[in-house]
C-alpha atoms as a PDB file:
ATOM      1  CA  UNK A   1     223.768 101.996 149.201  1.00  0.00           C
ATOM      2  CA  UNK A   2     224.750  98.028 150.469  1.00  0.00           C
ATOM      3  CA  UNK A   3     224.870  97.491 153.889  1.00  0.00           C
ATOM      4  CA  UNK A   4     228.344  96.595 153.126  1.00  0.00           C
ATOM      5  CA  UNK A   5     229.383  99.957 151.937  1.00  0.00           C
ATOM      6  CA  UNK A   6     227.600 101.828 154.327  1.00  0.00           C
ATOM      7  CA  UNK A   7     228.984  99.772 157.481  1.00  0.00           C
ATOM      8  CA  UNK A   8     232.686 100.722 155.570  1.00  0.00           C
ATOM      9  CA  UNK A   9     231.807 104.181 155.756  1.00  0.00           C
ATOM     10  CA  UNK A  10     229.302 104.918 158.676  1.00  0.00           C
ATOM     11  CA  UNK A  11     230.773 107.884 160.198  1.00  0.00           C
ATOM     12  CA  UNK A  12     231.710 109.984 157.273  1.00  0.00           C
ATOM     13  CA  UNK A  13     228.554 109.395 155.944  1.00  0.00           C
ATOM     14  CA  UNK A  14     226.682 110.718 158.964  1.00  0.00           C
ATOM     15  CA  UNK A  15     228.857 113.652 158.889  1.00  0.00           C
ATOM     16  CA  UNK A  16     227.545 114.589 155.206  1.00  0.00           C
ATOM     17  CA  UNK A  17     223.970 113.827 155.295  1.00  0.00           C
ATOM     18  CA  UNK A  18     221.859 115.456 153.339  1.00  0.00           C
ATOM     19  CA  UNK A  19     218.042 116.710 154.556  1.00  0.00           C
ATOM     20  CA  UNK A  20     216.523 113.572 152.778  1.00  0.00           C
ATOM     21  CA  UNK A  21     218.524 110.743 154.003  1.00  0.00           C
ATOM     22  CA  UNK A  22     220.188 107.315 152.804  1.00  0.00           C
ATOM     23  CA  UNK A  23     218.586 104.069 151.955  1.00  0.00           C
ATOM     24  CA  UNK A  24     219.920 101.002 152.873  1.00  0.00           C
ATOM     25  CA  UNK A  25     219.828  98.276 150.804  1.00  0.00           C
ATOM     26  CA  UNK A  26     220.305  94.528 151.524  1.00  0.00           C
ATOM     27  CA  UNK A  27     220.632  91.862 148.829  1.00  0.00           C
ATOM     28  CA  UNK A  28     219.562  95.237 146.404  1.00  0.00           C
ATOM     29  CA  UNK A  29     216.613  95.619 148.453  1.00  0.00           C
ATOM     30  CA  UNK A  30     215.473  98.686 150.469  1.00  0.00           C
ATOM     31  CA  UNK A  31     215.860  97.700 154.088  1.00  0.00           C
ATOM     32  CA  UNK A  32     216.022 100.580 155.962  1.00  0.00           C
ATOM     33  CA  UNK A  33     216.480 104.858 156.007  1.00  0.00           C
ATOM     34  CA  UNK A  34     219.152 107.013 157.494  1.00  0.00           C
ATOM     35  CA  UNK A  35     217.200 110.410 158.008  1.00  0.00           C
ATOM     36  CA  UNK A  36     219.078 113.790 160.376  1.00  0.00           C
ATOM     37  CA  UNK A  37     217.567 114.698 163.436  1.00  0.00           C
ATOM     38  CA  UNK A  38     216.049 118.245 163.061  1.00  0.00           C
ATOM     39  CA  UNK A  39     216.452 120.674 166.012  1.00  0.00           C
ATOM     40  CA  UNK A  40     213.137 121.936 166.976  1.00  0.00           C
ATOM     41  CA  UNK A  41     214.718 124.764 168.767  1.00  0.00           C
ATOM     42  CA  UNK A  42     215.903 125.985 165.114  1.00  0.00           C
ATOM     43  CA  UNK A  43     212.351 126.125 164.535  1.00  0.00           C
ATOM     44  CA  UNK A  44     210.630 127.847 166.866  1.00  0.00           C
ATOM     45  CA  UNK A  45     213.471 131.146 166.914  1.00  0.00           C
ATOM     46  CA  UNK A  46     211.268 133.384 165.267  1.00  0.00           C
ATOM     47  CA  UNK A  47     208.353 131.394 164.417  1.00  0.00           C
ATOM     48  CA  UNK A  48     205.766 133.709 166.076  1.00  0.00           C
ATOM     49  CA  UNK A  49     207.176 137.014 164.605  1.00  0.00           C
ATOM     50  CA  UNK A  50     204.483 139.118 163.612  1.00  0.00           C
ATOM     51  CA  UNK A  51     201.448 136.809 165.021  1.00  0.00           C
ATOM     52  CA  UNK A  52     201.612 138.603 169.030  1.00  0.00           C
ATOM     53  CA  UNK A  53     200.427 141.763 170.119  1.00  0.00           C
ATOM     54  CA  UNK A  54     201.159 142.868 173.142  1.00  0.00           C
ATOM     55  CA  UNK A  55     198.946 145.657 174.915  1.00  0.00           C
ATOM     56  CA  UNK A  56     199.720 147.536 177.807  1.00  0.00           C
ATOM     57  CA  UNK A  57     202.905 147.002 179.874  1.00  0.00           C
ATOM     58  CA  UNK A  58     204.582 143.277 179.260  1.00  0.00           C
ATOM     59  CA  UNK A  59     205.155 143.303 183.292  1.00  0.00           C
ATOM     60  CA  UNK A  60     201.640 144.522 184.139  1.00  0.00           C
ATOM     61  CA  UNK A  61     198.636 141.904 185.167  1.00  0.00           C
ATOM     62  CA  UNK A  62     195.710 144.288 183.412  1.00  0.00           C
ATOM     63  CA  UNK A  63     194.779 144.998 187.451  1.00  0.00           C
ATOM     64  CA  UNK A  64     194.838 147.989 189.157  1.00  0.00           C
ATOM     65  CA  UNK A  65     195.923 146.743 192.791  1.00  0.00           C
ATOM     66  CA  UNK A  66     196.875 149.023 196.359  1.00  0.00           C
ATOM     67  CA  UNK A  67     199.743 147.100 198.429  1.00  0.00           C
ATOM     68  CA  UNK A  68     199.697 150.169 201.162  1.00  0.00           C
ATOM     69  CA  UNK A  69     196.746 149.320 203.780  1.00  0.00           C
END
């Protein structure tokens, strides 16, 4: 896409990109890459699911402790 075009159209097209992105061309030349932000929140939901284990009770330290003197 020319510079041209793209400074024409900025804002719709950064409502429709797509996962790979848009080169910029100058003069028919690459000159630079539009590319979307990924969340990394988005990522993470989930991502451990199956890989923890959790033993005993999820509030407990493993210690047995006496707070009464």
């Amino acid at each position: 896409m020319s510079v041209s075009l793209f400074k024409r159209q900025c804002l719709s097209l950064l409502d429709t990109l797509d996962p790979d992105g848009l080169v910029i061309t100058k003069r028919g030349k690459p000159a630079a890459r539009v590319i979307p932000i990924r969340s990394a929140r988005s990522s993470l939901i989930g991502s451990l699911k199956g890989k923890l284990r959790i033993h005993g009770g999820i509030g407990s330290t493993g210690l047995k402790w006496d707070a009464e003197p």
